[in-house]
PDB file of N, CA and C in Angstrom:
ATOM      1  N   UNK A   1      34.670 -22.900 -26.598  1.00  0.00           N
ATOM      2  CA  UNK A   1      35.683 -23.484 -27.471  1.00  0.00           C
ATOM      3  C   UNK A   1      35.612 -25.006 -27.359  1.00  0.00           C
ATOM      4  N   UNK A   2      35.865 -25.312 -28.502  1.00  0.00           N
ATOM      5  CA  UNK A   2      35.344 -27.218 -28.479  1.00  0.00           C
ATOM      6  C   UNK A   2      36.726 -28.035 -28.549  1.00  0.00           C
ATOM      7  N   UNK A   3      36.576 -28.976 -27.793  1.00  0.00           N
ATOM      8  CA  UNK A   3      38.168 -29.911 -27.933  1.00  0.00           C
ATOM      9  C   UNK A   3      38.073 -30.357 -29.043  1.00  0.00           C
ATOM     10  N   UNK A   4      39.580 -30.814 -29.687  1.00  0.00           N
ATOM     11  CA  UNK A   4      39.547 -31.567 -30.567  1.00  0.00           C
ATOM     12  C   UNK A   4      39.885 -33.153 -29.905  1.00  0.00           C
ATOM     13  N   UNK A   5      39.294 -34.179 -30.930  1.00  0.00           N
ATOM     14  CA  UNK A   5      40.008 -35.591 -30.896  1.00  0.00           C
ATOM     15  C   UNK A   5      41.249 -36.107 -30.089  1.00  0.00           C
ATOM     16  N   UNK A   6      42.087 -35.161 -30.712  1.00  0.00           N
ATOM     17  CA  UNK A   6      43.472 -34.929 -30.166  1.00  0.00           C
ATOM     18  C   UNK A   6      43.928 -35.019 -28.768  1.00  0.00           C
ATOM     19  N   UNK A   7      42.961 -33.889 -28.640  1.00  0.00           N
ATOM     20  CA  UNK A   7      43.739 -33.376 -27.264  1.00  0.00           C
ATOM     21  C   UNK A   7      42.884 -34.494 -26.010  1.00  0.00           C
ATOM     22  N   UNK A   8      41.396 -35.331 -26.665  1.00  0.00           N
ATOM     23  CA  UNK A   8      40.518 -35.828 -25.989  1.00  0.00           C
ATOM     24  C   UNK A   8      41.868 -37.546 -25.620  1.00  0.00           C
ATOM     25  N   UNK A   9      42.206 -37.776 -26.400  1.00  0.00           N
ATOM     26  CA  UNK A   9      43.201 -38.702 -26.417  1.00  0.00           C
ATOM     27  C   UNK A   9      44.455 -38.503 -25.688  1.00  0.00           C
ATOM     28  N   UNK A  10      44.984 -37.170 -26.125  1.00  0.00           N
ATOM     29  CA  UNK A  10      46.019 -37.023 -25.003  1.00  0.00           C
ATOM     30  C   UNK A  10      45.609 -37.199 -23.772  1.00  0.00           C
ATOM     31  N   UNK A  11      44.837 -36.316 -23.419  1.00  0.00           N
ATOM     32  CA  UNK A  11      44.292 -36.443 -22.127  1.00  0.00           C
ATOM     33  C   UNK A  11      44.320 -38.310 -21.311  1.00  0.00           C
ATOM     34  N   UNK A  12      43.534 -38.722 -22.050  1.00  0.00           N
ATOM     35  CA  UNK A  12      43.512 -40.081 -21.824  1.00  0.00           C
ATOM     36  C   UNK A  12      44.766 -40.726 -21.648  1.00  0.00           C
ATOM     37  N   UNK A  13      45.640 -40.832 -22.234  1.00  0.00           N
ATOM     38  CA  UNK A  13      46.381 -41.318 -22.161  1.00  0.00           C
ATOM     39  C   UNK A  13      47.633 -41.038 -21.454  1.00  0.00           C
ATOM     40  N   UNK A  14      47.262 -39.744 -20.844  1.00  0.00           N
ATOM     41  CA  UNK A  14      48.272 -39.566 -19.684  1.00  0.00           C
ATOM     42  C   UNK A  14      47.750 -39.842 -18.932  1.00  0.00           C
ATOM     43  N   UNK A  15      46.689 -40.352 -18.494  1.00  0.00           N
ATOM     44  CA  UNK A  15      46.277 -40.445 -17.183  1.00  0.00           C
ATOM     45  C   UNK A  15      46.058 -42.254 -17.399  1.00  0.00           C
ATOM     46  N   UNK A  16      46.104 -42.774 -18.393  1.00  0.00           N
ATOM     47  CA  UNK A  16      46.209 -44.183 -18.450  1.00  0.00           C
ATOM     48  C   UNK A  16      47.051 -45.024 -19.999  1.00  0.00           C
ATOM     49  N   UNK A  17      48.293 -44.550 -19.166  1.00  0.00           N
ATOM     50  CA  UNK A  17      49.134 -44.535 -20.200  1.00  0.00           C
ATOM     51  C   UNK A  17      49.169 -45.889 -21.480  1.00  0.00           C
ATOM     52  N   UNK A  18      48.528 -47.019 -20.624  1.00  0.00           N
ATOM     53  CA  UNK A  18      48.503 -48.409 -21.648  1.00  0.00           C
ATOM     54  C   UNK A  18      47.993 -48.438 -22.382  1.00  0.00           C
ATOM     55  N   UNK A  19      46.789 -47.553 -22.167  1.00  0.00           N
ATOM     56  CA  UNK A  19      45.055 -47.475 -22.825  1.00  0.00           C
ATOM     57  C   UNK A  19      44.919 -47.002 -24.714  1.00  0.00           C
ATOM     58  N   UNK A  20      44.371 -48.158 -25.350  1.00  0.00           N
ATOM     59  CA  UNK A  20      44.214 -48.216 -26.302  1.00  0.00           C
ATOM     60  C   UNK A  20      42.522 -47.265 -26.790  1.00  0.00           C
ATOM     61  N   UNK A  21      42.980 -46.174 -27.524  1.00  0.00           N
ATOM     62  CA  UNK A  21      41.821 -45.021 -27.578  1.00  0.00           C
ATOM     63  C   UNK A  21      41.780 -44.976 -28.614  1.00  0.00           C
ATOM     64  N   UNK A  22      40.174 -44.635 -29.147  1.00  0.00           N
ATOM     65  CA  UNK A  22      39.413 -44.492 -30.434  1.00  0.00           C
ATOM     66  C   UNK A  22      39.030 -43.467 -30.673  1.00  0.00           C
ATOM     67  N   UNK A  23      38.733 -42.531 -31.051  1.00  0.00           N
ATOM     68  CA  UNK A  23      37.901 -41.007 -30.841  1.00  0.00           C
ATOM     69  C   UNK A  23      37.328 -41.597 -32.340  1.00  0.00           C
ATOM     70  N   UNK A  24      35.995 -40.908 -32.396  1.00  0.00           N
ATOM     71  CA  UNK A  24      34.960 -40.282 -33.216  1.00  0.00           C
ATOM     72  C   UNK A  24      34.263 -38.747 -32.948  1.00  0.00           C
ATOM     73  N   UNK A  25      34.139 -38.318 -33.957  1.00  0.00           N
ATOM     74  CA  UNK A  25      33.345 -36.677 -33.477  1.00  0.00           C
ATOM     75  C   UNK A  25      31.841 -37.201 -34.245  1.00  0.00           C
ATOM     76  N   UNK A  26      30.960 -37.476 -33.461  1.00  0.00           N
ATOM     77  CA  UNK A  26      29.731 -37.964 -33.929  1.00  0.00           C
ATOM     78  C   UNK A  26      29.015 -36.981 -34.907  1.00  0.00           C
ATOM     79  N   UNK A  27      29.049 -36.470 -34.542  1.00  0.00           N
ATOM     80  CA  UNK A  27      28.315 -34.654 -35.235  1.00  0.00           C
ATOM     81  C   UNK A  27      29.588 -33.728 -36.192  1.00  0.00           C
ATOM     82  N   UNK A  28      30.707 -33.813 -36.162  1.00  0.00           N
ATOM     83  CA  UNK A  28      31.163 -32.726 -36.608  1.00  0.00           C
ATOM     84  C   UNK A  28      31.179 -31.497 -36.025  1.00  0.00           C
ATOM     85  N   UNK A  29      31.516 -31.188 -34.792  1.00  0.00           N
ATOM     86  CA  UNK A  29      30.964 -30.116 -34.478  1.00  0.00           C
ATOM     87  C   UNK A  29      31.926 -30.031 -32.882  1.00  0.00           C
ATOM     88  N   UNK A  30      32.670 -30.906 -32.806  1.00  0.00           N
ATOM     89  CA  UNK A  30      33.863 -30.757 -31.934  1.00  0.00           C
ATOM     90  C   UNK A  30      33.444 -31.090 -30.354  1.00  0.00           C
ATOM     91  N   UNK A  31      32.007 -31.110 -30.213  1.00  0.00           N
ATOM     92  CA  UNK A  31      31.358 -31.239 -28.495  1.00  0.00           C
ATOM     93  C   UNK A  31      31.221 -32.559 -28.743  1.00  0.00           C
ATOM     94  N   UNK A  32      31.069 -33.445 -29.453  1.00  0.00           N
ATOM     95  CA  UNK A  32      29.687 -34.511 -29.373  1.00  0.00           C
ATOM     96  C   UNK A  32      31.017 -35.776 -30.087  1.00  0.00           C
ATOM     97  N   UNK A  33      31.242 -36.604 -29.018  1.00  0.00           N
ATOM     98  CA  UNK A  33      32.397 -37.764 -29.502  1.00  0.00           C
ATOM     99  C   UNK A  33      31.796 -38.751 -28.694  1.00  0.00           C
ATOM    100  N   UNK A  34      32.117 -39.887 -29.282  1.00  0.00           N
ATOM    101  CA  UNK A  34      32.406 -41.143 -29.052  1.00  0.00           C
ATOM    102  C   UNK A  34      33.990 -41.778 -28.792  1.00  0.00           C
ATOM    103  N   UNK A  35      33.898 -42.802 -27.230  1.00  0.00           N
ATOM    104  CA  UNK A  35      35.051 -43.113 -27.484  1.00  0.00           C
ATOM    105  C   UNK A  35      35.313 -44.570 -26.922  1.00  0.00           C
ATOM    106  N   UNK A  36      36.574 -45.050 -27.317  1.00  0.00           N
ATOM    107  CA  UNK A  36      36.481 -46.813 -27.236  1.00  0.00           C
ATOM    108  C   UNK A  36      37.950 -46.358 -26.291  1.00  0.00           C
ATOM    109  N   UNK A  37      37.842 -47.211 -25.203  1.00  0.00           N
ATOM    110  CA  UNK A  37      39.040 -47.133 -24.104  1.00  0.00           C
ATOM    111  C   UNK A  37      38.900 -48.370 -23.660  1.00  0.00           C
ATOM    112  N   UNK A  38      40.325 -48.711 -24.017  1.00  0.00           N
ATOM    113  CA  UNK A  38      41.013 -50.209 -23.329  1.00  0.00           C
ATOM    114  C   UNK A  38      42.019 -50.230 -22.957  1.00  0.00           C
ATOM    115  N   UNK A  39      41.975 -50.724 -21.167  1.00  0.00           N
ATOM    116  CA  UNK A  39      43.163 -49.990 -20.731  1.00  0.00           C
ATOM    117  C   UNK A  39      42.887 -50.962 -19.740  1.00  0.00           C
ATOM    118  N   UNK A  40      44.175 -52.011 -19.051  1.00  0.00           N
ATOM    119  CA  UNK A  40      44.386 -52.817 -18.101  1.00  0.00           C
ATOM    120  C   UNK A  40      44.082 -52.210 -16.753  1.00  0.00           C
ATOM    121  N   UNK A  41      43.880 -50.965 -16.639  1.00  0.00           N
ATOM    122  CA  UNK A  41      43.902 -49.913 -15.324  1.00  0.00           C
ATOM    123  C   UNK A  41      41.820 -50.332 -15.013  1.00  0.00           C
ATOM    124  N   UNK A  42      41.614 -50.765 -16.007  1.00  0.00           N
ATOM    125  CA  UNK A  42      39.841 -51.029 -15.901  1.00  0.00           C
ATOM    126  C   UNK A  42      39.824 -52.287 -14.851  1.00  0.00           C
ATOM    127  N   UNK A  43      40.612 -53.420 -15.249  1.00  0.00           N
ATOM    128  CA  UNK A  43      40.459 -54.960 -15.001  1.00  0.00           C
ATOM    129  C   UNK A  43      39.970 -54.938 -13.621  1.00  0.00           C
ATOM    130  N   UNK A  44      38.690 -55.325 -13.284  1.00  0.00           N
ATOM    131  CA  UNK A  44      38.322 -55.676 -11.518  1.00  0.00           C
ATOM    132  C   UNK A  44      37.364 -54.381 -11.325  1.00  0.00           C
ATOM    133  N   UNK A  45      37.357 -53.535 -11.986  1.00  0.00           N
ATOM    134  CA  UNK A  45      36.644 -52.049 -12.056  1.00  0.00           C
ATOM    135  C   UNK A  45      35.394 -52.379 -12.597  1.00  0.00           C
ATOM    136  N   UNK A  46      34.221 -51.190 -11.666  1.00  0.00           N
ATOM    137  CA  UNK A  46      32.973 -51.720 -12.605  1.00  0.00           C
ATOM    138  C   UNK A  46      32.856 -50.802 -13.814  1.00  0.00           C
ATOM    139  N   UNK A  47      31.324 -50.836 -14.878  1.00  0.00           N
ATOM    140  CA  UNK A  47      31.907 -50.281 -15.838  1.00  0.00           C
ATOM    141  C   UNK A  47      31.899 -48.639 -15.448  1.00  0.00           C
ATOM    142  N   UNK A  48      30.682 -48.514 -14.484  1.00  0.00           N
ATOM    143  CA  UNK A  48      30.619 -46.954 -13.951  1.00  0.00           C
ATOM    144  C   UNK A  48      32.139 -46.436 -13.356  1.00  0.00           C
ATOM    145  N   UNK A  49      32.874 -47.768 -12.415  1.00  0.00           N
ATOM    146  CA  UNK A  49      34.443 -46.610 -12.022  1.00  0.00           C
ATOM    147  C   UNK A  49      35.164 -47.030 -13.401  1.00  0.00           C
ATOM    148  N   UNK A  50      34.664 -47.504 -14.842  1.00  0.00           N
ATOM    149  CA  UNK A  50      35.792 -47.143 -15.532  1.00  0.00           C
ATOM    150  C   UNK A  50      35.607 -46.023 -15.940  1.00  0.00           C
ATOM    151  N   UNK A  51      34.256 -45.708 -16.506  1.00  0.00           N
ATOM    152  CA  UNK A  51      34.100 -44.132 -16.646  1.00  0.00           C
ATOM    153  C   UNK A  51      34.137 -43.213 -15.928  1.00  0.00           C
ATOM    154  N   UNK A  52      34.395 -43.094 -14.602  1.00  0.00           N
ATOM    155  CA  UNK A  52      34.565 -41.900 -13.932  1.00  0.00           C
ATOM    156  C   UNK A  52      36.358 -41.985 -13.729  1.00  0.00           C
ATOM    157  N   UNK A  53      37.259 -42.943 -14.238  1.00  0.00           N
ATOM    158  CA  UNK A  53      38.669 -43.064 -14.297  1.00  0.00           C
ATOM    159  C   UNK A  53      39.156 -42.196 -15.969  1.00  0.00           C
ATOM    160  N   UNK A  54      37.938 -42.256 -16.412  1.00  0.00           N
ATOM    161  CA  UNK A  54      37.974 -41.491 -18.165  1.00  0.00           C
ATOM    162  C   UNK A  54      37.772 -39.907 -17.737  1.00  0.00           C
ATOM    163  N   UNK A  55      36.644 -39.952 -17.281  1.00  0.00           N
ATOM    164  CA  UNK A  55      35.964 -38.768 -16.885  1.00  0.00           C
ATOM    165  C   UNK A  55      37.001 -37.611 -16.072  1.00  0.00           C
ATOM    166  N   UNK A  56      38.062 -38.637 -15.060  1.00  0.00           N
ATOM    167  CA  UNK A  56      39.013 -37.849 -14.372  1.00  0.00           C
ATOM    168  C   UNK A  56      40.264 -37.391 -15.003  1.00  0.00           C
ATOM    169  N   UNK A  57      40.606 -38.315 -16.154  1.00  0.00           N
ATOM    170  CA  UNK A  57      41.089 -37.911 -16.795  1.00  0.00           C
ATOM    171  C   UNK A  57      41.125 -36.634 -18.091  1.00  0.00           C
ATOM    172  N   UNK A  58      39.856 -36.021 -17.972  1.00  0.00           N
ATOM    173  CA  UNK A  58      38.866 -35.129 -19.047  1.00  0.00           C
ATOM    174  C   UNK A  58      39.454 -33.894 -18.126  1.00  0.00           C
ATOM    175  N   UNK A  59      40.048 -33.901 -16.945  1.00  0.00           N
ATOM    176  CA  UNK A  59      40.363 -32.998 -15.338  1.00  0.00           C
ATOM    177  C   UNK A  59      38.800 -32.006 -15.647  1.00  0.00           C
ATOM    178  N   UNK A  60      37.827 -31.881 -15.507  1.00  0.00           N
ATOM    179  CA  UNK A  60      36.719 -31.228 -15.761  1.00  0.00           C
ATOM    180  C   UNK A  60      36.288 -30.647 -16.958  1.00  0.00           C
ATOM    181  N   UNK A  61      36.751 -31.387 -18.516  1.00  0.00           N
ATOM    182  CA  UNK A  61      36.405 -30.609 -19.510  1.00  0.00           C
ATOM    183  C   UNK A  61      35.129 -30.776 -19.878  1.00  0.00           C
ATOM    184  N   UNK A  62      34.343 -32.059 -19.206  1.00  0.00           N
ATOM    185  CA  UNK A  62      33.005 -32.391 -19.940  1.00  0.00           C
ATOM    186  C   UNK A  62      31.832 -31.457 -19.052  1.00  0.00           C
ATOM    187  N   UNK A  63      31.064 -31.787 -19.834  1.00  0.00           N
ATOM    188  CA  UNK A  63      30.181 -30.174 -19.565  1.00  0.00           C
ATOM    189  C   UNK A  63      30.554 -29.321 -20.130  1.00  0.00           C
ATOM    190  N   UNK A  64      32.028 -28.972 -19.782  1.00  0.00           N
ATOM    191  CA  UNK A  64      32.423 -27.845 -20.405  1.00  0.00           C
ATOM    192  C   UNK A  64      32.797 -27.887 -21.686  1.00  0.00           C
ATOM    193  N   UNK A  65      34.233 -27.685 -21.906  1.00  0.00           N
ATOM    194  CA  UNK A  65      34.742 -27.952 -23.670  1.00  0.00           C
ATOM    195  C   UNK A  65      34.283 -28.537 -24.280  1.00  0.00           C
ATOM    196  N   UNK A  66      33.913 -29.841 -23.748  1.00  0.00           N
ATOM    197  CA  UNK A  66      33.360 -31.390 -24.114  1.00  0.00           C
ATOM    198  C   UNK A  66      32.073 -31.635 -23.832  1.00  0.00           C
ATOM    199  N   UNK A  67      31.071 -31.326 -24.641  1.00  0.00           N
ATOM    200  CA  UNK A  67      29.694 -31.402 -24.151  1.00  0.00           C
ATOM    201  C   UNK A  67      28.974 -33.015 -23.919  1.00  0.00           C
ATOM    202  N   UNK A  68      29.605 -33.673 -24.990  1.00  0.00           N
ATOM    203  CA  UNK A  68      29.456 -35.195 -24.906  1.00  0.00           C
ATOM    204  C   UNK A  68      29.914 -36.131 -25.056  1.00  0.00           C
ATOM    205  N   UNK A  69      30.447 -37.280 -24.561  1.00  0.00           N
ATOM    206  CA  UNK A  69      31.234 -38.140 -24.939  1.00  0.00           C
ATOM    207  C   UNK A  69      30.540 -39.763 -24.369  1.00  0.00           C
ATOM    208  N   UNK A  70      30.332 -40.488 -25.441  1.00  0.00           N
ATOM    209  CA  UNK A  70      29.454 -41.856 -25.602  1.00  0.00           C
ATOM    210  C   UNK A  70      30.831 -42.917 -25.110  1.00  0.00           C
ATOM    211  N   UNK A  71      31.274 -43.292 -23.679  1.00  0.00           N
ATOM    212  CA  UNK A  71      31.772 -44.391 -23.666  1.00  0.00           C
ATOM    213  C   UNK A  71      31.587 -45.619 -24.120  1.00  0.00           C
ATOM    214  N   UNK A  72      32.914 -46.682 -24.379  1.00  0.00           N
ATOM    215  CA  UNK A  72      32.803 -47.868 -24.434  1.00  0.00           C
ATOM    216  C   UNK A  72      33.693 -48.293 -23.873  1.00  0.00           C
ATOM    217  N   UNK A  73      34.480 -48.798 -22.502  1.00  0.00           N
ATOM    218  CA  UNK A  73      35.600 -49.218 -21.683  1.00  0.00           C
ATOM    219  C   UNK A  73      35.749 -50.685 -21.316  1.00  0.00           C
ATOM    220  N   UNK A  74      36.701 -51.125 -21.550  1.00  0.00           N
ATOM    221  CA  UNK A  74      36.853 -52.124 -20.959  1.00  0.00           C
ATOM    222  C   UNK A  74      38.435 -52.614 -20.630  1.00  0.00           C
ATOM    223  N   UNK A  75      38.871 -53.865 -19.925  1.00  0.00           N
ATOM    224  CA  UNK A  75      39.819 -54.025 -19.515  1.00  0.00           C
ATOM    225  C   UNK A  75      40.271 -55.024 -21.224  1.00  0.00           C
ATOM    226  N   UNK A  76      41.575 -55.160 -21.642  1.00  0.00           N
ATOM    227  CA  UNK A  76      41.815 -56.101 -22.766  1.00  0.00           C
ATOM    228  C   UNK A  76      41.439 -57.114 -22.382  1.00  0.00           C
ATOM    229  N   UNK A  77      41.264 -57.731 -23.814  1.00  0.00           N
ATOM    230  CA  UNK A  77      41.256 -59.630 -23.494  1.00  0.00           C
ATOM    231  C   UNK A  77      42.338 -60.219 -22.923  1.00  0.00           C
ATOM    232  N   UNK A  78      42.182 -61.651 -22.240  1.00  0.00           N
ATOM    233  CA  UNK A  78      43.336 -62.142 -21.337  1.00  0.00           C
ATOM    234  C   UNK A  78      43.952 -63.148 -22.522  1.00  0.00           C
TER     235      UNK A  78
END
């Protein structure tokens, strides 16, 4: 069963509640997204612990529900 957008965002955003999120479904096909995360919880983080702070927030859906997801993270502008 494939996540939707939706729920890829909720997710996110409970676990980094400031965080400004983008979803794309690259393919159509509900596995395969792109996503833009900006979230002050990044600032001082490299870009690998911002994605594994995304990733923890997914609580283990990738691989699974979520077959792919193309980060772009960063902390906002100052």
């Amino acid at each position: 069963m494939a996540m939707d957008a939706i729920e890829i965002e909720t997710l996110i955003k409970t676990a980094l509640p400031d965080a400004h999120v983008e979803i794309r479904d690259l393919a159509g096909d509900g596995d395969h997204y792109a996503a833009v995360v900006i979230s002050e919880a990044f600032r001082g983080k490299t870009r690998v612990q911002q994605h594994q702070m995304v990733y923890d927030a997914l609580k283990g859906q990738m691989g699974g529900e979520l077959h792919a997801l193309a980060l772009q993270t960063s902390a906002p502008d100052v």
